[in-house]
PDB file of N, CA and C in Angstrom:
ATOM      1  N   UNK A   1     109.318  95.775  97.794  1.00  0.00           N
ATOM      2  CA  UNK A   1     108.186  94.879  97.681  1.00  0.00           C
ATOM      3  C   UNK A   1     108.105  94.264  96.287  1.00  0.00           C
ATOM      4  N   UNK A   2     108.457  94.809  95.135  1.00  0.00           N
ATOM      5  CA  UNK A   2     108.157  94.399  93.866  1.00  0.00           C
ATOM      6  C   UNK A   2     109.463  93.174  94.028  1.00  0.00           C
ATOM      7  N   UNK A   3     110.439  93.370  94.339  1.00  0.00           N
ATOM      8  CA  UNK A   3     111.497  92.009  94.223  1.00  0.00           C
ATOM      9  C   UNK A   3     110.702  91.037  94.955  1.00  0.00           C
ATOM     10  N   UNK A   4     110.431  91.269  96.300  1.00  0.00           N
ATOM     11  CA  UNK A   4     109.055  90.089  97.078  1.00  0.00           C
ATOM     12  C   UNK A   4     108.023  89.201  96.115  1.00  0.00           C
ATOM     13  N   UNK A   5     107.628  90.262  95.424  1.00  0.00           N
ATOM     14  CA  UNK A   5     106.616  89.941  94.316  1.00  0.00           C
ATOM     15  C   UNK A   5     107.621  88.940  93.413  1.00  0.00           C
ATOM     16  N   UNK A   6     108.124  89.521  92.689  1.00  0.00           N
ATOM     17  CA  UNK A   6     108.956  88.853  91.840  1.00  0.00           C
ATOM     18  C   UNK A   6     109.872  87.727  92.689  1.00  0.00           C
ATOM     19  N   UNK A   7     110.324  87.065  93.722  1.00  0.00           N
ATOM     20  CA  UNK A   7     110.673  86.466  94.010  1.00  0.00           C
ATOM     21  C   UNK A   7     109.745  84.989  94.453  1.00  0.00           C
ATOM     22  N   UNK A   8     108.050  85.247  94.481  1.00  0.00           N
ATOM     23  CA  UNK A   8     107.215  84.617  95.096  1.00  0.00           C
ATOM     24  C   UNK A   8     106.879  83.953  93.979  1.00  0.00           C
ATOM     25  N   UNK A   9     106.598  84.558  92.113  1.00  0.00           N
ATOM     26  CA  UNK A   9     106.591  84.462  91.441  1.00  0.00           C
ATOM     27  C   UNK A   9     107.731  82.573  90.768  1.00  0.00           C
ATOM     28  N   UNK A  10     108.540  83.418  91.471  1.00  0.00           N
ATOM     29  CA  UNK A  10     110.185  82.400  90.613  1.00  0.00           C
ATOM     30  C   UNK A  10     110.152  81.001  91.927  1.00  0.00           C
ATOM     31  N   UNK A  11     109.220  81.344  92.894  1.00  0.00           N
ATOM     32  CA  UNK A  11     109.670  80.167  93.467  1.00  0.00           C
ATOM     33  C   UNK A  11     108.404  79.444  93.415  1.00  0.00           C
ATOM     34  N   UNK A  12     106.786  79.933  92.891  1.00  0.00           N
ATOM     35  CA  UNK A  12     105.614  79.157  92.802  1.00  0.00           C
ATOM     36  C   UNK A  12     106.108  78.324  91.826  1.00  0.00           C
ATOM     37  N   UNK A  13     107.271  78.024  91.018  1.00  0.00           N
ATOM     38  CA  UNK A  13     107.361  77.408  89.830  1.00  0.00           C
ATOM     39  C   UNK A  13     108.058  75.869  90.449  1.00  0.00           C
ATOM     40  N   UNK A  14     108.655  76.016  91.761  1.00  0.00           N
ATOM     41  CA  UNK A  14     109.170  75.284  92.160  1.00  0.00           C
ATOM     42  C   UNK A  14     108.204  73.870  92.234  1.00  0.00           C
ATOM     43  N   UNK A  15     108.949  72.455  92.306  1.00  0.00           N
ATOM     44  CA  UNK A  15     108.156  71.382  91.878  1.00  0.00           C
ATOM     45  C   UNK A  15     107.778  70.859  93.704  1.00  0.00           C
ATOM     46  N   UNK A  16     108.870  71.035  94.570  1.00  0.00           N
ATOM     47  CA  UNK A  16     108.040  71.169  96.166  1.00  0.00           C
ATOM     48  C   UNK A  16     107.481  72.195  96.741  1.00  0.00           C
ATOM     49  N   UNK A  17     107.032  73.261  95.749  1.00  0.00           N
ATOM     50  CA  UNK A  17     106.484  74.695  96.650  1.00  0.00           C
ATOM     51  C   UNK A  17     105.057  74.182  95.921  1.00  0.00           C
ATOM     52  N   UNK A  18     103.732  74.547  96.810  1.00  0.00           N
ATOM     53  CA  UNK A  18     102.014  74.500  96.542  1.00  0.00           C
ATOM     54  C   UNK A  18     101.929  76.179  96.898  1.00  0.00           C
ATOM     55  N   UNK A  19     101.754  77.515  95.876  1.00  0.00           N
ATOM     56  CA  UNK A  19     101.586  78.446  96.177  1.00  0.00           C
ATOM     57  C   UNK A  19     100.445  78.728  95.407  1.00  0.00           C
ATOM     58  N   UNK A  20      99.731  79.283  96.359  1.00  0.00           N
ATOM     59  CA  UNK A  20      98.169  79.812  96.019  1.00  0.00           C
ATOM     60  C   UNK A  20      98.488  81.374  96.518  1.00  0.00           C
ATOM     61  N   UNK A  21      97.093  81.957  96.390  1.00  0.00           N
ATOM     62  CA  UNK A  21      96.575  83.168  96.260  1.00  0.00           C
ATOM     63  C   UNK A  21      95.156  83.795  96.722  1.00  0.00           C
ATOM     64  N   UNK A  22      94.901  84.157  97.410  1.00  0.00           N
ATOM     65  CA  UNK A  22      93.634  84.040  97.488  1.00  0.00           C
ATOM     66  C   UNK A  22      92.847  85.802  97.214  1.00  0.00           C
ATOM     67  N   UNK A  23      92.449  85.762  96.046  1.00  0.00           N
ATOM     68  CA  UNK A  23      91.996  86.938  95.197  1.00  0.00           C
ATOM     69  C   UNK A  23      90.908  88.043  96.814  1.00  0.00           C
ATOM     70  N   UNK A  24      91.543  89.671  96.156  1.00  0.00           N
ATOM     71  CA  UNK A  24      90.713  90.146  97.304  1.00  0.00           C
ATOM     72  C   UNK A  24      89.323  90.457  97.388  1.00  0.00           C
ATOM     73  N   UNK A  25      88.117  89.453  96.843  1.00  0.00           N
ATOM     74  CA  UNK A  25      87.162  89.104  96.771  1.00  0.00           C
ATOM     75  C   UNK A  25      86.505  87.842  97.078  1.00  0.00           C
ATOM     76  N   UNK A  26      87.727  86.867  97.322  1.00  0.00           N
ATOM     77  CA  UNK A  26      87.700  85.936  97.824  1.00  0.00           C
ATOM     78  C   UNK A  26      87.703  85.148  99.233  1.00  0.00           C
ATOM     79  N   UNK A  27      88.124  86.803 100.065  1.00  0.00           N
ATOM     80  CA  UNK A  27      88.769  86.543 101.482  1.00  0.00           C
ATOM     81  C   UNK A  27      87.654  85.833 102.363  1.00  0.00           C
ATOM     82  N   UNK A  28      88.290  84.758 103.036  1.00  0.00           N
ATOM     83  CA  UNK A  28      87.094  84.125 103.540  1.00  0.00           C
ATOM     84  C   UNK A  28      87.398  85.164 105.131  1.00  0.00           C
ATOM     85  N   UNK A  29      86.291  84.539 105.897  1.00  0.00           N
ATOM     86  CA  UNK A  29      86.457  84.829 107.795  1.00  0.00           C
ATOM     87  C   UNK A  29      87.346  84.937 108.182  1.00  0.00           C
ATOM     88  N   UNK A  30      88.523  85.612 108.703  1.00  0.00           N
ATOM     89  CA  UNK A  30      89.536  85.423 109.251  1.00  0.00           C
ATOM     90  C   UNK A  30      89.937  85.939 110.823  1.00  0.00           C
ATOM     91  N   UNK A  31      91.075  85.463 111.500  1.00  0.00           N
ATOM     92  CA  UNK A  31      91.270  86.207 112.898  1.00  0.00           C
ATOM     93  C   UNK A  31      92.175  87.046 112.216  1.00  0.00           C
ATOM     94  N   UNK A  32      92.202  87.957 113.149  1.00  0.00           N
ATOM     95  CA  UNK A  32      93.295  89.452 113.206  1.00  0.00           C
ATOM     96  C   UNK A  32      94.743  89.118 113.344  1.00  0.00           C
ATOM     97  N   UNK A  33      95.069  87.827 113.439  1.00  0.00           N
ATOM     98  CA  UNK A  33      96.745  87.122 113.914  1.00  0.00           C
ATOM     99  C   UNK A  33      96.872  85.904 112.808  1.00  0.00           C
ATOM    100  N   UNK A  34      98.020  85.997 112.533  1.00  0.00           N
ATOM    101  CA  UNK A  34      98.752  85.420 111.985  1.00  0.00           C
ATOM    102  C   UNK A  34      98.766  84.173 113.033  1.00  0.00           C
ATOM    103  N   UNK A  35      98.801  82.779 111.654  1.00  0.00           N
ATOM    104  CA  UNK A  35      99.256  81.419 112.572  1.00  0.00           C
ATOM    105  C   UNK A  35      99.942  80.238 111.418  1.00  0.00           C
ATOM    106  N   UNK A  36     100.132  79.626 111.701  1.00  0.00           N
ATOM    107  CA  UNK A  36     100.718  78.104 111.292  1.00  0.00           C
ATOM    108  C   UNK A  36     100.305  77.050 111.552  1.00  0.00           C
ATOM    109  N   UNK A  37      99.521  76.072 110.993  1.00  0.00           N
ATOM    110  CA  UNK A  37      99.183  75.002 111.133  1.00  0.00           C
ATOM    111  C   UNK A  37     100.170  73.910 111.185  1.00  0.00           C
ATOM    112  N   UNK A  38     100.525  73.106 111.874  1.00  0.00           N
ATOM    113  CA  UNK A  38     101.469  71.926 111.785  1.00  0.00           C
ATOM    114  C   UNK A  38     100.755  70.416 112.028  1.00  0.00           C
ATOM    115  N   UNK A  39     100.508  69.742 110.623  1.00  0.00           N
ATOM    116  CA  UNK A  39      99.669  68.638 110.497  1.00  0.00           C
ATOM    117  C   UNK A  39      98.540  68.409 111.503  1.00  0.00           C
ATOM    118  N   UNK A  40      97.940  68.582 111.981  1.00  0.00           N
ATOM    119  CA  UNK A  40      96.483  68.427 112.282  1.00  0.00           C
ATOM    120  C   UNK A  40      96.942  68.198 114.260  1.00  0.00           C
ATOM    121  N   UNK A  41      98.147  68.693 114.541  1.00  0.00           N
ATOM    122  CA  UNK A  41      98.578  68.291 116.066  1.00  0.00           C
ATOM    123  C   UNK A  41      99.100  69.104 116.661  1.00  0.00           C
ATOM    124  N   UNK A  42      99.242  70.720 115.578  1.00  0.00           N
ATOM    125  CA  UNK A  42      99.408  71.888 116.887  1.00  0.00           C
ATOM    126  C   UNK A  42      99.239  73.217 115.745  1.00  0.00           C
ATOM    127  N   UNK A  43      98.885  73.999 116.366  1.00  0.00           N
ATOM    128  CA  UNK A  43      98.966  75.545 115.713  1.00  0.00           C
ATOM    129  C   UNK A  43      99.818  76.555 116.364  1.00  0.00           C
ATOM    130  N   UNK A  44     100.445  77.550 116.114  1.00  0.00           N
ATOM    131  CA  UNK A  44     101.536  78.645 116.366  1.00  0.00           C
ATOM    132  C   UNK A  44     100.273  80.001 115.872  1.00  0.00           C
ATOM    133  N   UNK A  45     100.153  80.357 116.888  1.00  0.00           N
ATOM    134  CA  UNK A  45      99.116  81.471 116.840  1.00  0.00           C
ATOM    135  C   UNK A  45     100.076  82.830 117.008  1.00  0.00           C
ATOM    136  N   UNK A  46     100.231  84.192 116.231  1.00  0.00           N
ATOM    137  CA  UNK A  46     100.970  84.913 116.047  1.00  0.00           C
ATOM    138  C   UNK A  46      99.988  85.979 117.190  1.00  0.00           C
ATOM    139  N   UNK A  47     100.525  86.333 117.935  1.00  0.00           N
ATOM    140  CA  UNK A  47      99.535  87.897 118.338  1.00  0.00           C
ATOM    141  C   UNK A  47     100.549  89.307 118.530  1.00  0.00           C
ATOM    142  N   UNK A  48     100.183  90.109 118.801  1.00  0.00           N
ATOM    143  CA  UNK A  48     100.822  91.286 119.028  1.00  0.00           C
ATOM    144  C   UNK A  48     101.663  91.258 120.117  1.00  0.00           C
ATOM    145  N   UNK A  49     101.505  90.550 120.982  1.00  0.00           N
ATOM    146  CA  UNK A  49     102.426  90.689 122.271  1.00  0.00           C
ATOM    147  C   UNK A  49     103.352  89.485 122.508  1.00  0.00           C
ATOM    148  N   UNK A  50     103.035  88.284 121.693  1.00  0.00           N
ATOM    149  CA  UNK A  50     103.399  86.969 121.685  1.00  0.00           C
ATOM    150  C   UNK A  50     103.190  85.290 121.188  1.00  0.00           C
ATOM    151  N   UNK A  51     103.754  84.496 120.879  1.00  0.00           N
ATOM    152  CA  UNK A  51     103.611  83.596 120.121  1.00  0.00           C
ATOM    153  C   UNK A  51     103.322  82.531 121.074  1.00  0.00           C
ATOM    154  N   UNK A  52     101.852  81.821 120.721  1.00  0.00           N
ATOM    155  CA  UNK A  52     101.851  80.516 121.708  1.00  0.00           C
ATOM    156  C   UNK A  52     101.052  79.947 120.733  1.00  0.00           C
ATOM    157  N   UNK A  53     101.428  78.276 121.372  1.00  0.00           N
ATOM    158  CA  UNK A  53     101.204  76.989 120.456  1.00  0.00           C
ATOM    159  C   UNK A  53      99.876  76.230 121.410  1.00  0.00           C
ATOM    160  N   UNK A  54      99.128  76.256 120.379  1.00  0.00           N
ATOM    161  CA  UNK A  54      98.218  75.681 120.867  1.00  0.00           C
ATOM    162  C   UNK A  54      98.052  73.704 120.371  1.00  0.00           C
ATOM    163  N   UNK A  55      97.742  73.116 121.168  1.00  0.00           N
ATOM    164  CA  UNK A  55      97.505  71.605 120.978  1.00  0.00           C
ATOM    165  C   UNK A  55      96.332  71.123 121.225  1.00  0.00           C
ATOM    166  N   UNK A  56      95.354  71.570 121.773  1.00  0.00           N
ATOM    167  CA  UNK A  56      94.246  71.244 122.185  1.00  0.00           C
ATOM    168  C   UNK A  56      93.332  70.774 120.692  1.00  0.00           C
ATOM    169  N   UNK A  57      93.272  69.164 120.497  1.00  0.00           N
ATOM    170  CA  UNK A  57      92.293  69.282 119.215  1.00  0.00           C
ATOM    171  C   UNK A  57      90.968  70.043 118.972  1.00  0.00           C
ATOM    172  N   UNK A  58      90.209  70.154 119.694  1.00  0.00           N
ATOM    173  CA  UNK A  58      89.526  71.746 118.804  1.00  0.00           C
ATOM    174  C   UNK A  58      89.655  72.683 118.878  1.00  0.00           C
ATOM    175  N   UNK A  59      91.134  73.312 119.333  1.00  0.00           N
ATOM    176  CA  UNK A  59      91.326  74.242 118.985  1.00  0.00           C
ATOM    177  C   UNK A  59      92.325  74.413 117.521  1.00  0.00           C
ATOM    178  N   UNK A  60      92.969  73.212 117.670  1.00  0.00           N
ATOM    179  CA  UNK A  60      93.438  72.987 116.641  1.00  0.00           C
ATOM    180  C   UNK A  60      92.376  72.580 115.226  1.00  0.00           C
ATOM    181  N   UNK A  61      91.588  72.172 115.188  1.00  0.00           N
ATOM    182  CA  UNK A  61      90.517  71.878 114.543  1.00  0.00           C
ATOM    183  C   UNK A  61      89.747  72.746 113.955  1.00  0.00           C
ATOM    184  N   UNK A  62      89.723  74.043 114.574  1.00  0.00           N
ATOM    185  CA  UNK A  62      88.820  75.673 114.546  1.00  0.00           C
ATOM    186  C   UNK A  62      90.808  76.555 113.397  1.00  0.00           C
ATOM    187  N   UNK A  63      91.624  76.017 113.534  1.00  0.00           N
ATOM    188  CA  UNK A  63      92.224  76.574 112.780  1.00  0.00           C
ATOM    189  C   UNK A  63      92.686  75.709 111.124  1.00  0.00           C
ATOM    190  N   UNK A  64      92.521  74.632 111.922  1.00  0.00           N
ATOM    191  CA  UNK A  64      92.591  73.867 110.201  1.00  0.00           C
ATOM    192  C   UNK A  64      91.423  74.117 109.647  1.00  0.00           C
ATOM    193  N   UNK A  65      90.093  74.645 109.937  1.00  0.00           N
ATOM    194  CA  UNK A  65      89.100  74.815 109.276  1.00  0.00           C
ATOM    195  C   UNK A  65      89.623  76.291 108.728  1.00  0.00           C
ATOM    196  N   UNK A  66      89.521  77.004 109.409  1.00  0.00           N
ATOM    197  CA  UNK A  66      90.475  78.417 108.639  1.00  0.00           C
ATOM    198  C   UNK A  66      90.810  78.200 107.759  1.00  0.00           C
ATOM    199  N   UNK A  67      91.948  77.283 107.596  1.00  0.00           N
ATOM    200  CA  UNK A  67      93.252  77.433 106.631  1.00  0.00           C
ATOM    201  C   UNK A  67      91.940  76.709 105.617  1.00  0.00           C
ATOM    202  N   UNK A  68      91.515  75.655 105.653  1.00  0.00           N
ATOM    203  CA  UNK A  68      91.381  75.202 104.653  1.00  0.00           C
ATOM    204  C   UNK A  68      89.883  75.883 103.927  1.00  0.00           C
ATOM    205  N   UNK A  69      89.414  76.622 104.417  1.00  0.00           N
ATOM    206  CA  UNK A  69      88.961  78.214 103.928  1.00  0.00           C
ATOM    207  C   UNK A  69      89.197  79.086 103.171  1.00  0.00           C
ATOM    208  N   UNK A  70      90.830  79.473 103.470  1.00  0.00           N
ATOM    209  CA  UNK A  70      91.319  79.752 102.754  1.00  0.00           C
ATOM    210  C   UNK A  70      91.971  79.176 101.198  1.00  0.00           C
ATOM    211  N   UNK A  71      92.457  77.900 101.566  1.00  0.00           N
ATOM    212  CA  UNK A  71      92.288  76.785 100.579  1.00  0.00           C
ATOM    213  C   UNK A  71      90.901  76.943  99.364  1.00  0.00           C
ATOM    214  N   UNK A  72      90.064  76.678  99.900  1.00  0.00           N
ATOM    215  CA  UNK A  72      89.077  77.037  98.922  1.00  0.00           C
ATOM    216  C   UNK A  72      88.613  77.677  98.005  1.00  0.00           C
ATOM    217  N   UNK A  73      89.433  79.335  98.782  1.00  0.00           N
ATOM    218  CA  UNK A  73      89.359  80.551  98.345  1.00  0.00           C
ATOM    219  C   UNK A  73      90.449  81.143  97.556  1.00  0.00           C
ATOM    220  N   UNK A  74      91.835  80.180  97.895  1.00  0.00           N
ATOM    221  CA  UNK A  74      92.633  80.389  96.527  1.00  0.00           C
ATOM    222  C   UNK A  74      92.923  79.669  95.595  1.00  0.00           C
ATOM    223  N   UNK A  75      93.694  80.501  94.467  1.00  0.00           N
ATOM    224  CA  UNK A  75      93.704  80.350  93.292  1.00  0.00           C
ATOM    225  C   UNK A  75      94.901  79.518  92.891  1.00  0.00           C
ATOM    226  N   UNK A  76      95.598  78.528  92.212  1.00  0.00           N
ATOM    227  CA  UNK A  76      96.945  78.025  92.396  1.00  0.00           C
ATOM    228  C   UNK A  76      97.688  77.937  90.620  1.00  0.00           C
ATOM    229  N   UNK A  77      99.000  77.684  90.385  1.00  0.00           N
ATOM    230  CA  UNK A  77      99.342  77.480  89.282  1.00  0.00           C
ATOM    231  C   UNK A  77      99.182  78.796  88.618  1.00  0.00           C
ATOM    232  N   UNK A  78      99.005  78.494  87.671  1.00  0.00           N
ATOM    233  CA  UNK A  78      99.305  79.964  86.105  1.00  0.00           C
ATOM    234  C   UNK A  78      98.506  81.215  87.031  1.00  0.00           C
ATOM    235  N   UNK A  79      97.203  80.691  86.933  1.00  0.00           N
ATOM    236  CA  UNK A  79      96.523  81.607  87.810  1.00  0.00           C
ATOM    237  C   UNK A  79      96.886  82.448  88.723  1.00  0.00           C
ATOM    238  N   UNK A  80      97.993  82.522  90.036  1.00  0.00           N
ATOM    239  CA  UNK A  80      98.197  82.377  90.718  1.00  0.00           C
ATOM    240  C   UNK A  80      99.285  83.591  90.481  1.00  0.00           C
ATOM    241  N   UNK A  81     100.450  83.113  89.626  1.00  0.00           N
ATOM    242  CA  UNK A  81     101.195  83.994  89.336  1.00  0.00           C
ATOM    243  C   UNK A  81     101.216  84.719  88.387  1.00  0.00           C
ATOM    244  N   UNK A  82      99.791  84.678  87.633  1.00  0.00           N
ATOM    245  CA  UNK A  82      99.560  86.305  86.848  1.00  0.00           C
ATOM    246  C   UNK A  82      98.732  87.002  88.023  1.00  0.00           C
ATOM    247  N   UNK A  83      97.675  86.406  89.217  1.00  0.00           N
ATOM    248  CA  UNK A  83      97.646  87.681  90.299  1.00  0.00           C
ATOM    249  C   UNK A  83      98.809  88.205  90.525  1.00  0.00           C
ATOM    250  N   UNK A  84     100.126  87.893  91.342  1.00  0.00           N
ATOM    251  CA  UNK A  84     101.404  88.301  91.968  1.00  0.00           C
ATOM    252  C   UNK A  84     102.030  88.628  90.828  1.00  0.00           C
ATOM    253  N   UNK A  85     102.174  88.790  89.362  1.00  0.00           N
ATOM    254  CA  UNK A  85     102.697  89.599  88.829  1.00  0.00           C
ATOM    255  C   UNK A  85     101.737  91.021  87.814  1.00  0.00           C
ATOM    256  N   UNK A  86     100.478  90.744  88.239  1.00  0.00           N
ATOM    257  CA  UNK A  86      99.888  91.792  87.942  1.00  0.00           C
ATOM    258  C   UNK A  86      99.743  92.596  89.291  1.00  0.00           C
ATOM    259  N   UNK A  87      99.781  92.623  90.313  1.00  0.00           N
ATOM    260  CA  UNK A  87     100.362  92.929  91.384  1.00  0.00           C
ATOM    261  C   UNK A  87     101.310  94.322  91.523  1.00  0.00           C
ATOM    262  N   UNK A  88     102.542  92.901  91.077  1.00  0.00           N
ATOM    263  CA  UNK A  88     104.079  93.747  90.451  1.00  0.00           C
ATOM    264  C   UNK A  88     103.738  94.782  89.650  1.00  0.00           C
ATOM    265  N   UNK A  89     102.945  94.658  88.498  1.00  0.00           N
ATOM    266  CA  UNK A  89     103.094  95.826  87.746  1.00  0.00           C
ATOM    267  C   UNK A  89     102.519  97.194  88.298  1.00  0.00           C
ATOM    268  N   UNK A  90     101.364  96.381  88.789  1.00  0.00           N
ATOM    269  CA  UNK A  90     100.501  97.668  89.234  1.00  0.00           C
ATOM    270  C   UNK A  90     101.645  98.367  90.215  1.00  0.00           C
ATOM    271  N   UNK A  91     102.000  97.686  91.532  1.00  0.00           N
ATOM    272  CA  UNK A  91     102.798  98.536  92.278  1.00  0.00           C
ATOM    273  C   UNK A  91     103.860  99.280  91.710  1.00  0.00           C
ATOM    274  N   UNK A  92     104.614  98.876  90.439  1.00  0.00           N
ATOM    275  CA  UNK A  92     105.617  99.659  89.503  1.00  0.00           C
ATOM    276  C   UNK A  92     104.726 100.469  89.149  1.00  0.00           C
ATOM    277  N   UNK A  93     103.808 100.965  88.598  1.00  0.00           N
ATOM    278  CA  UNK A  93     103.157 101.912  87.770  1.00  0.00           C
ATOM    279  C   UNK A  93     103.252 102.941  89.252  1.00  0.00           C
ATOM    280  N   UNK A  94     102.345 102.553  90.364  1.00  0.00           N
ATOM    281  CA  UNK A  94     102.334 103.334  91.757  1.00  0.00           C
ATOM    282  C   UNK A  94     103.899 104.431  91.891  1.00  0.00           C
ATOM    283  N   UNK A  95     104.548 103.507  91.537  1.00  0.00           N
ATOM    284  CA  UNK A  95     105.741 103.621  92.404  1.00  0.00           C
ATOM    285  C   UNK A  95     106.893 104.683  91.345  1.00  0.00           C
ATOM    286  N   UNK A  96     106.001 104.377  89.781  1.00  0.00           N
ATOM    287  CA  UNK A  96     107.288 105.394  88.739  1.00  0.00           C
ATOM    288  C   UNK A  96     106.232 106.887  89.016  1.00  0.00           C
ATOM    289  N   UNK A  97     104.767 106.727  89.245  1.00  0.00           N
ATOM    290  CA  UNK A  97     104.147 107.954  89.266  1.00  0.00           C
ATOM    291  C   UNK A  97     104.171 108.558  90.765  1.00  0.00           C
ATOM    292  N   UNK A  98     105.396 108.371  91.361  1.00  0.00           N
ATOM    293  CA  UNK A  98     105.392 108.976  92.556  1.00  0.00           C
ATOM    294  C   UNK A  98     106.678 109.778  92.785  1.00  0.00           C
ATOM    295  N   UNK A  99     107.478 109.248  91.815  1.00  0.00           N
ATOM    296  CA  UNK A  99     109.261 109.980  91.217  1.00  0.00           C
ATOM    297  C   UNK A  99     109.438 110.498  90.181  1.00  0.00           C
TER     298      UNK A  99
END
């Protein structure tokens, strides 16, 4: 996990990557599944048993409000990657006081 960390780090620097953060005090409403928004004309809803795409505009509409919830709620730039590398450290400190 700390290379994850450190790899999320080396690529927020990238000039086509937008990587945010969203601090764990910040967490807005969320569903229990994982999804993907694809421009405002379909969502990929993750569940435990299976992946389906939804198109229906408000349903699609009820998940771009999500995301952009989350948007709100994170943090981007410098900011961003001293959370994910204070992160890193902490989980190194976890991880030398356990060997």
């Amino acid at each position: 996990m700390a290379g994850q960390l450190a790899r999320l780090v080396e690529v927020s620097g990238l000039a086509n990557v937008r990587f945010g953060v969203v601090p764990g005090a910040g967490v807005p409403r969320v569903p229990l599944h994982g999804f993907s928004v694809y421009d405002d004309a379909a969502v990929s809803v993750e569940t435990f048993t299976r992946e389906l795409t939804l198109t229906d505009a408000d349903e699609v509409r009820a998940y771009v409000e999500i995301f952009e919830g989350f948007e709100r709620a994170a943090v981007f730039g410098d900011e961003a990657r001293r959370l994910v590398e204070r992160a890193g450290r902490d989980l190194q400190k976890v991880l030398s006081s356990i060997h």
